[in-house]
C-alpha atoms as a PDB file:
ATOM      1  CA  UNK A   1      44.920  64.723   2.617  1.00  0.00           C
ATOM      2  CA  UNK A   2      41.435  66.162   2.969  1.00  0.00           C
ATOM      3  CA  UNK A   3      38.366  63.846   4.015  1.00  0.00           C
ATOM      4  CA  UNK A   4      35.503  65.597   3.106  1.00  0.00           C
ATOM      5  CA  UNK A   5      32.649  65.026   5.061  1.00  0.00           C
ATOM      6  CA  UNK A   6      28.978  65.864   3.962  1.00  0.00           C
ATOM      7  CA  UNK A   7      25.698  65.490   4.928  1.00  0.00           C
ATOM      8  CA  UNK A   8      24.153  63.542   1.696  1.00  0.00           C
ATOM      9  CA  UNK A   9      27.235  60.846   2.326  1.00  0.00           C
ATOM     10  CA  UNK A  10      26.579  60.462   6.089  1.00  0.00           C
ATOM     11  CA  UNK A  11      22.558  60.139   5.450  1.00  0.00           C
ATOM     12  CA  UNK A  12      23.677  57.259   2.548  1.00  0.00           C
ATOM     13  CA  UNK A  13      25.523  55.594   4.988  1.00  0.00           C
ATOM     14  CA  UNK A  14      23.431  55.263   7.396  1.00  0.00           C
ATOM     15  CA  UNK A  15      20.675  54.677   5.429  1.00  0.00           C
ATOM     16  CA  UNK A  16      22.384  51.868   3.902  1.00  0.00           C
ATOM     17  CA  UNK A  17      22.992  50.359   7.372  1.00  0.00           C
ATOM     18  CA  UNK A  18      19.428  50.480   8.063  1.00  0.00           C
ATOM     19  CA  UNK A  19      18.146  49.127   5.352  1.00  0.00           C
ATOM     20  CA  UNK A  20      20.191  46.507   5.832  1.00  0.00           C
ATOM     21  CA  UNK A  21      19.393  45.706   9.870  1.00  0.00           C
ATOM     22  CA  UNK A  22      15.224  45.657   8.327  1.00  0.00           C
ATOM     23  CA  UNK A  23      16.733  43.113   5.840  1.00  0.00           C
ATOM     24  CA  UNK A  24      18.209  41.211   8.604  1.00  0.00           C
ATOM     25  CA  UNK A  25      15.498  41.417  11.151  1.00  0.00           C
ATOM     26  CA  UNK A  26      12.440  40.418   8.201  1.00  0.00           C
ATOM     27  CA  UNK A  27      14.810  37.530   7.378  1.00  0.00           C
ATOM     28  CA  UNK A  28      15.352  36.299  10.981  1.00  0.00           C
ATOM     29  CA  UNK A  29      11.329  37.247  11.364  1.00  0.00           C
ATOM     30  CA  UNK A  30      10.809  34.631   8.288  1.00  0.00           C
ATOM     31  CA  UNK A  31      12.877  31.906  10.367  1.00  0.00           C
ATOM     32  CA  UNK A  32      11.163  32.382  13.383  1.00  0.00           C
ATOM     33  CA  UNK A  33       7.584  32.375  12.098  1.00  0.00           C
ATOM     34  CA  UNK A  34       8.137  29.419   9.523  1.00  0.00           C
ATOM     35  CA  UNK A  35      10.444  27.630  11.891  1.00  0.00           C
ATOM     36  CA  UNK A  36      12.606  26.999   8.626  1.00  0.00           C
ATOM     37  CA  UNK A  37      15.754  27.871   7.829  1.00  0.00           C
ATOM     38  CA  UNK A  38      14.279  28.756   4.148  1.00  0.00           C
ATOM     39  CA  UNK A  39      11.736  29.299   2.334  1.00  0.00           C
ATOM     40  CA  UNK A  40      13.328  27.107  -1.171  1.00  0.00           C
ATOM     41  CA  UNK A  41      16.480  25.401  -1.742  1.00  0.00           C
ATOM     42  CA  UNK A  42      18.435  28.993  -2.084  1.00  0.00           C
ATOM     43  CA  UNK A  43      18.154  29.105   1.640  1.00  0.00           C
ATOM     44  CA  UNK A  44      19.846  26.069   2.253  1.00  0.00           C
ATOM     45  CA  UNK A  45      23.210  26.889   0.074  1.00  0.00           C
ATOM     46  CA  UNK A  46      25.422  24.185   0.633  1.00  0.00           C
ATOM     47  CA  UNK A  47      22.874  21.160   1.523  1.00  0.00           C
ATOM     48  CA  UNK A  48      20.676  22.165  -1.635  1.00  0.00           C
ATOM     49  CA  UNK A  49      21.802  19.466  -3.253  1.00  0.00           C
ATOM     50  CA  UNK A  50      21.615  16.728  -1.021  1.00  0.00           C
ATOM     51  CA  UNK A  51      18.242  17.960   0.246  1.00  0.00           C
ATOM     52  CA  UNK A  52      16.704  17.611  -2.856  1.00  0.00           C
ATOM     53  CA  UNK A  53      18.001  13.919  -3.038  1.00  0.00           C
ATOM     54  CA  UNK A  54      16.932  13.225  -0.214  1.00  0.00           C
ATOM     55  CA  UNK A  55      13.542  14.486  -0.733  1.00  0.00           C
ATOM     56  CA  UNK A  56      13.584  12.261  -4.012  1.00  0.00           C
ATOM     57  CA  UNK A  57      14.106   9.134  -1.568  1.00  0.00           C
ATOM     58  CA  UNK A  58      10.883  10.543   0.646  1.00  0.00           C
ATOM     59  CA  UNK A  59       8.975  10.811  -1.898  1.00  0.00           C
ATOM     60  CA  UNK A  60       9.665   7.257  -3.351  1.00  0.00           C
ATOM     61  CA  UNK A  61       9.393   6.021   0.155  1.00  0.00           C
ATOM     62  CA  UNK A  62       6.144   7.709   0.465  1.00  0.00           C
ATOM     63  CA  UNK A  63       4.863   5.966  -2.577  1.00  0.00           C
ATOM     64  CA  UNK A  64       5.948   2.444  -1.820  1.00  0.00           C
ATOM     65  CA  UNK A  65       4.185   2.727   1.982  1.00  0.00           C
ATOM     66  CA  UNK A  66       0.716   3.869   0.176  1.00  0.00           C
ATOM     67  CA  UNK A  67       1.385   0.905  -2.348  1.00  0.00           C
ATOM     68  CA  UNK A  68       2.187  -1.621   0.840  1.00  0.00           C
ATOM     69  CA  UNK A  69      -1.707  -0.513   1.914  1.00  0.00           C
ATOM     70  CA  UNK A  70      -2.919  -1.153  -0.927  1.00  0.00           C
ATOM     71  CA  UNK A  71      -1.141  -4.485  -1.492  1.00  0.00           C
ATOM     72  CA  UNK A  72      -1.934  -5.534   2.278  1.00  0.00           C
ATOM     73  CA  UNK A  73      -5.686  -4.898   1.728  1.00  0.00           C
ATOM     74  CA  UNK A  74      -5.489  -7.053  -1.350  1.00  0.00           C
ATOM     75  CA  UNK A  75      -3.889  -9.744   0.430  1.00  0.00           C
ATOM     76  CA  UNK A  76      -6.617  -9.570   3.175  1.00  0.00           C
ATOM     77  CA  UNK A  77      -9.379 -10.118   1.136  1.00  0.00           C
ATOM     78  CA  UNK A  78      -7.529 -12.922  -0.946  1.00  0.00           C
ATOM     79  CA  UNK A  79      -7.309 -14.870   2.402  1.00  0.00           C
ATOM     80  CA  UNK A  80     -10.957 -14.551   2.786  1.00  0.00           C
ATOM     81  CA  UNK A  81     -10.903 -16.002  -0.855  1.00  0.00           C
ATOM     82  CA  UNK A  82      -8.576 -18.605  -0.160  1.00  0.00           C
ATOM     83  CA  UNK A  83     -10.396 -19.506   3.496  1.00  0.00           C
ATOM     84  CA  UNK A  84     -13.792 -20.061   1.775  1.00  0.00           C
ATOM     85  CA  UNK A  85     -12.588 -22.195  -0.620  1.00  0.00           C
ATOM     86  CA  UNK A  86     -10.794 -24.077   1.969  1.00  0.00           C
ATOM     87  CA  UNK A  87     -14.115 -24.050   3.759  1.00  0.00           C
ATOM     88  CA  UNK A  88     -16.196 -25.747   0.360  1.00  0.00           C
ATOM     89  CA  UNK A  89     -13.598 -28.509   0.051  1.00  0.00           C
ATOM     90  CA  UNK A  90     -13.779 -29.011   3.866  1.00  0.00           C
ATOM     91  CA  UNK A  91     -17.120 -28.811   3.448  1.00  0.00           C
ATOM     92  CA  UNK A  92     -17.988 -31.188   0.270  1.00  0.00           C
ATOM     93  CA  UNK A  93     -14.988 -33.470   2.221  1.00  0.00           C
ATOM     94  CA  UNK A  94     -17.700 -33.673   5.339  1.00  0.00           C
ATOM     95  CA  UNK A  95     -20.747 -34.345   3.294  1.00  0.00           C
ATOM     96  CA  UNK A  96     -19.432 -37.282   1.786  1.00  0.00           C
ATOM     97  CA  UNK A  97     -18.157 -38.655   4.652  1.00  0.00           C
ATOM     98  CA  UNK A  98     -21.862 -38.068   6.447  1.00  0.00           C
ATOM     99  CA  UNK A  99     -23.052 -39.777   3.583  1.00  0.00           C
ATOM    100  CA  UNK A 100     -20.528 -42.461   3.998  1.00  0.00           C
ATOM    101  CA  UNK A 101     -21.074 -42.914   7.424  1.00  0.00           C
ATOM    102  CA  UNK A 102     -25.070 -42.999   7.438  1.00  0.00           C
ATOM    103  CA  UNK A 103     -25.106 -45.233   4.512  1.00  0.00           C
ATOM    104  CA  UNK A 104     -27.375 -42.731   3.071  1.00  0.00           C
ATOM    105  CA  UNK A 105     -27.094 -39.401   0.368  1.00  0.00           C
ATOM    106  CA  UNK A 106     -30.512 -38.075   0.626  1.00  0.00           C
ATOM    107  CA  UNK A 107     -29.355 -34.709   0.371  1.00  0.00           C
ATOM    108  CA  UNK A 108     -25.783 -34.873  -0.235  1.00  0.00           C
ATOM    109  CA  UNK A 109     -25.706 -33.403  -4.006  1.00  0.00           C
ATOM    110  CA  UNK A 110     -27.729 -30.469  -2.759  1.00  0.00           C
ATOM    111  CA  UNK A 111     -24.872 -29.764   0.053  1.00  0.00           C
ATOM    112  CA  UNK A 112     -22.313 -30.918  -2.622  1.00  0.00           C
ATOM    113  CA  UNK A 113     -24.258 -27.304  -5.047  1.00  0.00           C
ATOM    114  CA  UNK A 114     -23.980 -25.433  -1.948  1.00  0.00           C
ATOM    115  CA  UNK A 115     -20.370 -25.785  -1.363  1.00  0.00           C
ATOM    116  CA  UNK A 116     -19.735 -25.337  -5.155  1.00  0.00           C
ATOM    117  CA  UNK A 117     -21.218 -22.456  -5.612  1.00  0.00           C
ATOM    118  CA  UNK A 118     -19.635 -21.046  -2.203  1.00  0.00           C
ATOM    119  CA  UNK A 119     -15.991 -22.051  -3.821  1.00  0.00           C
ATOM    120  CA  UNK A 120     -17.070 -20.141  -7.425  1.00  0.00           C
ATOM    121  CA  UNK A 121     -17.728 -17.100  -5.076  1.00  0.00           C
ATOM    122  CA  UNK A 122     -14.654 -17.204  -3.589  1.00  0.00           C
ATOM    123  CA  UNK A 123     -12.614 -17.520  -6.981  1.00  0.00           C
ATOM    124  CA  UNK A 124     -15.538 -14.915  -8.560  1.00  0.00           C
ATOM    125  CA  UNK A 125     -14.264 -12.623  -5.786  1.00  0.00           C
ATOM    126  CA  UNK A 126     -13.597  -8.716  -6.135  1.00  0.00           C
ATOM    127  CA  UNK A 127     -11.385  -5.960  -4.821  1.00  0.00           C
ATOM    128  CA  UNK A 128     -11.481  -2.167  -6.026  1.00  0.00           C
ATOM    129  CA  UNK A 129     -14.237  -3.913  -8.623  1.00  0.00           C
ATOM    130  CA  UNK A 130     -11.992  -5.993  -9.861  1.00  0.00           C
ATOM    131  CA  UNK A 131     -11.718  -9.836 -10.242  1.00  0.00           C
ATOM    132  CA  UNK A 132      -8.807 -10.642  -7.689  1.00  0.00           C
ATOM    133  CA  UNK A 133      -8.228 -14.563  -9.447  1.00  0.00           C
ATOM    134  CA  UNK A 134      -8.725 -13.315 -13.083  1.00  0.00           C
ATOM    135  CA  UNK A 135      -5.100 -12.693 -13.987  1.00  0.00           C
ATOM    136  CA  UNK A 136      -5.019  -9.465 -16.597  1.00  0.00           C
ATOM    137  CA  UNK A 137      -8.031 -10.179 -17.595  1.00  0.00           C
ATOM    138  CA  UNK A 138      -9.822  -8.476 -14.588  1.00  0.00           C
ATOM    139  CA  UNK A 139     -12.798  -7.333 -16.047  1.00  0.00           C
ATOM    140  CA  UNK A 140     -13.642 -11.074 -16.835  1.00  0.00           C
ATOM    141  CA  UNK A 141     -15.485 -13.654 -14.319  1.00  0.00           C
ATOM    142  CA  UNK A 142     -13.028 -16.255 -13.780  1.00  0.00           C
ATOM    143  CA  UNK A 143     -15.388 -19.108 -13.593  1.00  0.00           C
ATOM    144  CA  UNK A 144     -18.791 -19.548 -15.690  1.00  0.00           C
ATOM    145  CA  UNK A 145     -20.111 -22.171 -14.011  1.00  0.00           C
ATOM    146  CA  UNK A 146     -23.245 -21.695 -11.429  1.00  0.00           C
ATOM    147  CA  UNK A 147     -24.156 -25.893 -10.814  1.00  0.00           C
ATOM    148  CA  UNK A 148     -22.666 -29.028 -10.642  1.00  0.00           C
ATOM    149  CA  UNK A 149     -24.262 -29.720 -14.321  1.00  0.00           C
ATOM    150  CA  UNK A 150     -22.062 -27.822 -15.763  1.00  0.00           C
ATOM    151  CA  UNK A 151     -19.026 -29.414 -14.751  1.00  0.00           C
ATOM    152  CA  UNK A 152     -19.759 -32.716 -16.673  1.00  0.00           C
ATOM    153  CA  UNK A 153     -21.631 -30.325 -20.010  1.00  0.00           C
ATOM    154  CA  UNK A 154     -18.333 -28.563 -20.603  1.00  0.00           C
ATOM    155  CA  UNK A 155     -16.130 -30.420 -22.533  1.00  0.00           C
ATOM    156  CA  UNK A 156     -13.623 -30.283 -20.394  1.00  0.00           C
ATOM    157  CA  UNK A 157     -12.911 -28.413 -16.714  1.00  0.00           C
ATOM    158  CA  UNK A 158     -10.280 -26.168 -17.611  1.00  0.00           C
ATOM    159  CA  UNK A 159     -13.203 -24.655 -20.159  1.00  0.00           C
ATOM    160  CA  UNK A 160     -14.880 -23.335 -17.290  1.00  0.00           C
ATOM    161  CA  UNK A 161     -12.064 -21.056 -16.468  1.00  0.00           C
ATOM    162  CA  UNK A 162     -11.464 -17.837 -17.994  1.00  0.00           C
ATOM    163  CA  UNK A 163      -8.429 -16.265 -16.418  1.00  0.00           C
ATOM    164  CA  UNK A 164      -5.680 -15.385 -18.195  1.00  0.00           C
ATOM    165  CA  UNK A 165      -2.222 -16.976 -17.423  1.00  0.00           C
ATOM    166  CA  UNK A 166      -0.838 -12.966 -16.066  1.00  0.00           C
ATOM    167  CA  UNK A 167       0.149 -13.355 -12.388  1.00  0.00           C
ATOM    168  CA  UNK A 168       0.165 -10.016 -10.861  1.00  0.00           C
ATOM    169  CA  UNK A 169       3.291  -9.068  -9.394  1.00  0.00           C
ATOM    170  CA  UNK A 170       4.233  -5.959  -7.356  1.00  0.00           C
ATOM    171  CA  UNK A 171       7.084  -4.041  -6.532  1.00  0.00           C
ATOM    172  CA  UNK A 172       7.393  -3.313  -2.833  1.00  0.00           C
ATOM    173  CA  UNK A 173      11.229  -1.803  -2.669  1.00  0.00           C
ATOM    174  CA  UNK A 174      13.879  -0.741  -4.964  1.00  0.00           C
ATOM    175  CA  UNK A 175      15.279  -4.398  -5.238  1.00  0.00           C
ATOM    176  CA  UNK A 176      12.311  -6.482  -4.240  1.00  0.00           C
ATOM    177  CA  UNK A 177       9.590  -7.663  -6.685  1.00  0.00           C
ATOM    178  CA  UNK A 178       6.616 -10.472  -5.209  1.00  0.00           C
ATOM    179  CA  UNK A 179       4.400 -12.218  -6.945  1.00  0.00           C
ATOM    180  CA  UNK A 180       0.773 -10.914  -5.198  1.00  0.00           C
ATOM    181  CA  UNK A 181      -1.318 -12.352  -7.534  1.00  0.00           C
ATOM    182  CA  UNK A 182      -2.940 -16.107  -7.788  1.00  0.00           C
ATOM    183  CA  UNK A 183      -5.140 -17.582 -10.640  1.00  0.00           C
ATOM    184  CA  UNK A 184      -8.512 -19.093 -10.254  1.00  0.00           C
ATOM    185  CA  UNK A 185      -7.501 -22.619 -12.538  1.00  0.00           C
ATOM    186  CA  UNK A 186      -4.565 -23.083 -10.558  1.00  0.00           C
ATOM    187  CA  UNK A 187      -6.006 -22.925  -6.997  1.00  0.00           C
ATOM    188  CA  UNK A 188      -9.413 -24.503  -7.845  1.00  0.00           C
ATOM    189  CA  UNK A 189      -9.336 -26.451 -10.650  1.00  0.00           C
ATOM    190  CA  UNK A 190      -8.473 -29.475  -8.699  1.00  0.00           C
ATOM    191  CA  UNK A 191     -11.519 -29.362  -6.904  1.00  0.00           C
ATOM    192  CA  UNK A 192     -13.951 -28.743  -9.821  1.00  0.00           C
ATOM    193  CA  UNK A 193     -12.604 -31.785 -11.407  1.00  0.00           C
ATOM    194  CA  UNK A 194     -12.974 -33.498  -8.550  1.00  0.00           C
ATOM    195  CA  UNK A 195     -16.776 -32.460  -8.428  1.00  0.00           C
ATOM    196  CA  UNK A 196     -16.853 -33.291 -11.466  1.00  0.00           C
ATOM    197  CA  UNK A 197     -16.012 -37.081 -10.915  1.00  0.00           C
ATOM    198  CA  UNK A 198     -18.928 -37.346  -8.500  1.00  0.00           C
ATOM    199  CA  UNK A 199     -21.274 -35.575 -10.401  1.00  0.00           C
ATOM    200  CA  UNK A 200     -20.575 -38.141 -13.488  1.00  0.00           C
ATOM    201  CA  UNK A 201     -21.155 -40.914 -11.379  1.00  0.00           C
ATOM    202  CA  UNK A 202     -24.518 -39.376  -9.771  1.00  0.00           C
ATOM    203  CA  UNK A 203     -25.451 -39.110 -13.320  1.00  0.00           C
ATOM    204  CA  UNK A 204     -24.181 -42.487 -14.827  1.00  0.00           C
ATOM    205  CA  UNK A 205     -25.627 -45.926 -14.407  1.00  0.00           C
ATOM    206  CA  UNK A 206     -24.315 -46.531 -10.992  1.00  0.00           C
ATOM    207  CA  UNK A 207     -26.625 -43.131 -10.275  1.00  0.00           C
ATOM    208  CA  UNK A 208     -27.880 -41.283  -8.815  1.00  0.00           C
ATOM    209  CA  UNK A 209     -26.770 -40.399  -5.330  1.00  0.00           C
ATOM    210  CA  UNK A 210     -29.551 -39.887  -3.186  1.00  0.00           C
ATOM    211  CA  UNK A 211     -31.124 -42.040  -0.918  1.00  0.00           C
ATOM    212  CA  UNK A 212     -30.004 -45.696   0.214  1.00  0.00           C
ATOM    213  CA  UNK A 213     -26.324 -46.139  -1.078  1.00  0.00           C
ATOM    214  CA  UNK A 214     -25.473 -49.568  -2.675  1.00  0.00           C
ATOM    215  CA  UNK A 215     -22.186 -50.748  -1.937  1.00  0.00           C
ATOM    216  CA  UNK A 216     -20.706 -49.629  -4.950  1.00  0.00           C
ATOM    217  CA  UNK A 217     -21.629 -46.092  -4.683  1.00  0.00           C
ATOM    218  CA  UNK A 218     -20.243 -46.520  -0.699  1.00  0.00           C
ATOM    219  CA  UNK A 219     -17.411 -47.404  -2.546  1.00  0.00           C
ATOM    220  CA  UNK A 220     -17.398 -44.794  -4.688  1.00  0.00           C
ATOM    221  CA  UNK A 221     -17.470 -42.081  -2.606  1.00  0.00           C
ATOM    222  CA  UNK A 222     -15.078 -43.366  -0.258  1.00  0.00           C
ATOM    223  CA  UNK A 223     -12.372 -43.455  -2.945  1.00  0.00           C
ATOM    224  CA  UNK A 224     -13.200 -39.719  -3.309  1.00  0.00           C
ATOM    225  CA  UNK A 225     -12.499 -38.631   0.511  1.00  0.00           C
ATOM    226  CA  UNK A 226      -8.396 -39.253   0.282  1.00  0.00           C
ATOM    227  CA  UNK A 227      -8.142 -37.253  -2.916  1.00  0.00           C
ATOM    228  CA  UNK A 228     -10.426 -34.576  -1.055  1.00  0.00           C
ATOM    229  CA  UNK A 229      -8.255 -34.459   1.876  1.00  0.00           C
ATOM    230  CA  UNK A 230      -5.100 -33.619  -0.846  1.00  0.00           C
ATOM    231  CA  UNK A 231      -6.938 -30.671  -2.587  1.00  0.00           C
ATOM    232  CA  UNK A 232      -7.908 -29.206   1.441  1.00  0.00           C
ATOM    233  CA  UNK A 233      -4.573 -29.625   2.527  1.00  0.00           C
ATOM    234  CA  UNK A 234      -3.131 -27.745  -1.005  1.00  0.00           C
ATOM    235  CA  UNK A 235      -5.717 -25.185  -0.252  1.00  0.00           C
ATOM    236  CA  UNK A 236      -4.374 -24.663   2.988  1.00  0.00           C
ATOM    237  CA  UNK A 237      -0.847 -24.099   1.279  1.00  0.00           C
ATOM    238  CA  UNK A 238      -2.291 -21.916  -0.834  1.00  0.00           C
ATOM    239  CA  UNK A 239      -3.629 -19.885   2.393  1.00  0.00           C
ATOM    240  CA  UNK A 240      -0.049 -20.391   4.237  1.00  0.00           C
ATOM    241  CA  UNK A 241       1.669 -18.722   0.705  1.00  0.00           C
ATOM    242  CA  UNK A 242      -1.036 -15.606   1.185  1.00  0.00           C
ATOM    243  CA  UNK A 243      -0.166 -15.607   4.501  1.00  0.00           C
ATOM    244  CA  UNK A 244       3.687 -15.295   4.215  1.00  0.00           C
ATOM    245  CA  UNK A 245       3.228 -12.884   1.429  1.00  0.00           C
ATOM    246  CA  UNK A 246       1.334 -10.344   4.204  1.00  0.00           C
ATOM    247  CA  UNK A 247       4.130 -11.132   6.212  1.00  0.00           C
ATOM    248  CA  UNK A 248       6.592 -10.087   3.648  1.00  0.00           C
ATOM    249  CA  UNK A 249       4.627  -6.796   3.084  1.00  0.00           C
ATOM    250  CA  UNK A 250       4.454  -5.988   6.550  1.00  0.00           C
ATOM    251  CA  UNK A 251       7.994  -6.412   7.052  1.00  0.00           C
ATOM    252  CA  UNK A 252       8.731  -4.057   4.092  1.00  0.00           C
ATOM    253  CA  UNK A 253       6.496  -1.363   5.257  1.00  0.00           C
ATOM    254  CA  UNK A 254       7.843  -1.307   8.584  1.00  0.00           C
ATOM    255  CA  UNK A 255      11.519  -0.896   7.229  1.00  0.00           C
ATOM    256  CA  UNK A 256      10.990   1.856   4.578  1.00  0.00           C
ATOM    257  CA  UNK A 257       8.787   3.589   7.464  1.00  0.00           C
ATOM    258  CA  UNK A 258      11.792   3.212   9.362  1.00  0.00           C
ATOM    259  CA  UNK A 259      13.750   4.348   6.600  1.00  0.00           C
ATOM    260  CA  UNK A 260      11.099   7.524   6.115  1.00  0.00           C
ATOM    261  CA  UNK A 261      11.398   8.497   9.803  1.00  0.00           C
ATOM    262  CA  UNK A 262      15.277   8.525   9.328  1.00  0.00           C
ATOM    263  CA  UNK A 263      15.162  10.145   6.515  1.00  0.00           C
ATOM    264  CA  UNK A 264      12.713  12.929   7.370  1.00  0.00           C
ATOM    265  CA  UNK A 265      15.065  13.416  11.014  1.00  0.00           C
ATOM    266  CA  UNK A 266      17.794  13.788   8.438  1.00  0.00           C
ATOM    267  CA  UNK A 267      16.301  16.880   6.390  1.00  0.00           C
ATOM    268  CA  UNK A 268      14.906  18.146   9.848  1.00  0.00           C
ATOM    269  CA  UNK A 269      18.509  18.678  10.526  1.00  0.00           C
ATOM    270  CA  UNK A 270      18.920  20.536   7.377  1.00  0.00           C
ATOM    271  CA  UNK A 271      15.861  22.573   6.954  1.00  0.00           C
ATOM    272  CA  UNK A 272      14.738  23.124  10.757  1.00  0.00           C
ATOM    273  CA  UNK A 273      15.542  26.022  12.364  1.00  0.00           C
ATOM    274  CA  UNK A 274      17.145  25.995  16.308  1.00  0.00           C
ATOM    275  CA  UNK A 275      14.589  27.918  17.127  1.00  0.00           C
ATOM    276  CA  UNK A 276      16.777  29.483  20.460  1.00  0.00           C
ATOM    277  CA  UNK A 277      19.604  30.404  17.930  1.00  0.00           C
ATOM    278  CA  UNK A 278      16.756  32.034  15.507  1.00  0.00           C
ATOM    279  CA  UNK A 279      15.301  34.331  18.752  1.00  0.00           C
ATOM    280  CA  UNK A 280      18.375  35.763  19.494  1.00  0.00           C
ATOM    281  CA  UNK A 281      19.157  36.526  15.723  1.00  0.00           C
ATOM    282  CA  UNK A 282      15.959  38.328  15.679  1.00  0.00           C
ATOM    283  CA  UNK A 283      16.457  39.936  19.243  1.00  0.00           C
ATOM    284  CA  UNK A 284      19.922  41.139  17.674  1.00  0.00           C
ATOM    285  CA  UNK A 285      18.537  42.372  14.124  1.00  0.00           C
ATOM    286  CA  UNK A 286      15.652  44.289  16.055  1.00  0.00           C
ATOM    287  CA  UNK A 287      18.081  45.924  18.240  1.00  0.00           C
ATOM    288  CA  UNK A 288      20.383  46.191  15.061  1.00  0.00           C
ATOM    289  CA  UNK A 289      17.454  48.279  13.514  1.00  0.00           C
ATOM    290  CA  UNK A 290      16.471  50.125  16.881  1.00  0.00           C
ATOM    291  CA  UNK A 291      20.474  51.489  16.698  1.00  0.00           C
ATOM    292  CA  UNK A 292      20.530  52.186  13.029  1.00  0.00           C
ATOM    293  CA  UNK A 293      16.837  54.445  13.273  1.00  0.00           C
ATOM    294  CA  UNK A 294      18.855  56.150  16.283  1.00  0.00           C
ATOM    295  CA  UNK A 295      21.694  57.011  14.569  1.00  0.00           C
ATOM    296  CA  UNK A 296      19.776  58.148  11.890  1.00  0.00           C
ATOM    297  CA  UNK A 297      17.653  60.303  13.650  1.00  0.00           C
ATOM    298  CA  UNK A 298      20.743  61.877  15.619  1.00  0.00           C
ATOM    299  CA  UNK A 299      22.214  62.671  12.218  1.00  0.00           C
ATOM    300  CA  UNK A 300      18.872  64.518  10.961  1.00  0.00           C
ATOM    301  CA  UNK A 301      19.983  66.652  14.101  1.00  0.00           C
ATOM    302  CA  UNK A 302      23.548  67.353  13.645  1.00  0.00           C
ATOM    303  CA  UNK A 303      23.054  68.194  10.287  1.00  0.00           C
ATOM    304  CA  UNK A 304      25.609  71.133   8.598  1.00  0.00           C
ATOM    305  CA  UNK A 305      22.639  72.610   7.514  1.00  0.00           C
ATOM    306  CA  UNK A 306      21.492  73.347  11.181  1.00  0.00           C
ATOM    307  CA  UNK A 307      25.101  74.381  12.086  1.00  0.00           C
ATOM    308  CA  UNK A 308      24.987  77.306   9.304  1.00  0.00           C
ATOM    309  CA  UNK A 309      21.529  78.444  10.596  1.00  0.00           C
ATOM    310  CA  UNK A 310      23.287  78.960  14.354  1.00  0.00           C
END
């Protein structure tokens, strides 16, 4: 049998292998200057499919870390709520007491408004312009009243509050679900009724509070302080709940970080090139190309043509 053997087939040929050592050498180029082993999913073959679930997860993860912020910056200013407040009843707690103690309430109702108003401020209070205390309704002031008068002109306490009954609850995992938000009646209603109380008396016939007490209003107001003392330490509680839920937060965040960095190691494996591996794959298609242009060139010299001009 004959082999033929022409020129056109020995310049496809090697043609062919060059073209296919400046394939090689752009693709090792790619891996070197990217530092990936692809560009898409197609490079990956094999792990396509688990890289894209596990970019799924990421990005999930992603989301619930930027939600923990938010949530944790929420819960921060709530305690700032929750302190104040804590603060007026420790506050109206002390003035009576003073009063008490002097036998005397020249000024206690105007340190009794003070405190008030600094506990509607606190369940009045904002974040991202929105009430924090208002349930769903969070483009609605929680509380109406401004001054002790209005406490005993409503018809009843609870009229003074306009919250909703929504408590705001967040998601901060795949299987975990807190309750983030707290409602202005049910942290201080107790203490508006209890201002309430003393502002019907300082109004009433045994009224009003200011100056000289008589024994009965002594009495009065020391019947007041133990029921104070109850609605500071349940404020406090309320503060310790805020508290834990931070905690909680916190404790998420740092485990689906955890999980993140894992996670992101674990498709670093996959799509990160070994960068010593990917220089000598390059080295090898460059000299793969360097051979090929050689051999190519030799040909152009030994061609028949050349032999039939001798």
């Amino acid at each position: 049998m004959t082999t033929r053997v022409s020129t056109a087939g020995n310049y496809s040929a090697v043609l062919a292998n060059l073209m296919a050592a400046q394939a090689r050498q752009s693709q090792a180029g790619d891996v070197v200057a990217s530092q990936k082993n692809g560009t898409d999913l197609k490079g990956y073959a094999k792990d396509a499919e688990m890289l894209t679930s596990m970019r799924s997860i990421n990005a999930r993860n992603a989301g619930y870390l930027e939600q923990h912020k938010q949530i944790a910056d929420k819960l921060t200013v709530q305690d700032l709520a929750f302190t104040q407040l804590q603060d007026s009843a420790l506050g109206i707690r002390d003035a009576l007491a003073s009063a008490v103690a002097s036998n005397r309430a020249d000024t206690t109702m105007q340190e009794l408004q003070e405190h008030f108003r600094n506990a509607i401020d606190s369940l009045n209070m904002r974040y991202g312009g929105k009430y924090l205390f208002a349930g769903g309704a969070v483009d609605t002031k929680p509380v109406t009243a401004t001054d002790l008068a209005d406490l005993t002109a409503a018809p009843a306490v609870s009229d003074l509050f306009q919250n909703d009954d929504y408590a705001v609850k967040s998601k901060i995992d795949d299987a975990t679900t807190i309750r983030t938000g707290f409602l202005a009646d049910e942290v201080g209603q107790q203490l508006f009724e209890a201002l309430e109380a003393i502002q019907a008396y300082h109004e009433g016939p045994n009224g009003p509070l200011t100056g000289q007490l008589t024994d009965d209003q002594a009495d009065f107001i020391k019947a007041q302080l133990g029921g104070l003392d109850d609605i500071h330490d349940r404020l406090i509680t309320v503060t310790a709940q805020n508290g834990l839920l931070q905690n909680r937060v916190d404790q998420v965040a740092d485990d689906v970080g955890a999980r993140q960095d894992s996670l992101t190691g674990m498709m670093g494996d996959i799509t990160d090139a070994d960068m010593a591996e990917a220089v000598s794959r390059l080295q090898m298609a460059q000299f793969s190309v360097q051979a090929s242009a050689q051999v190519f060139s030799m040909l152009q010299e030994t061609s028949l043509l050349n032999f039939l001009k001798l």
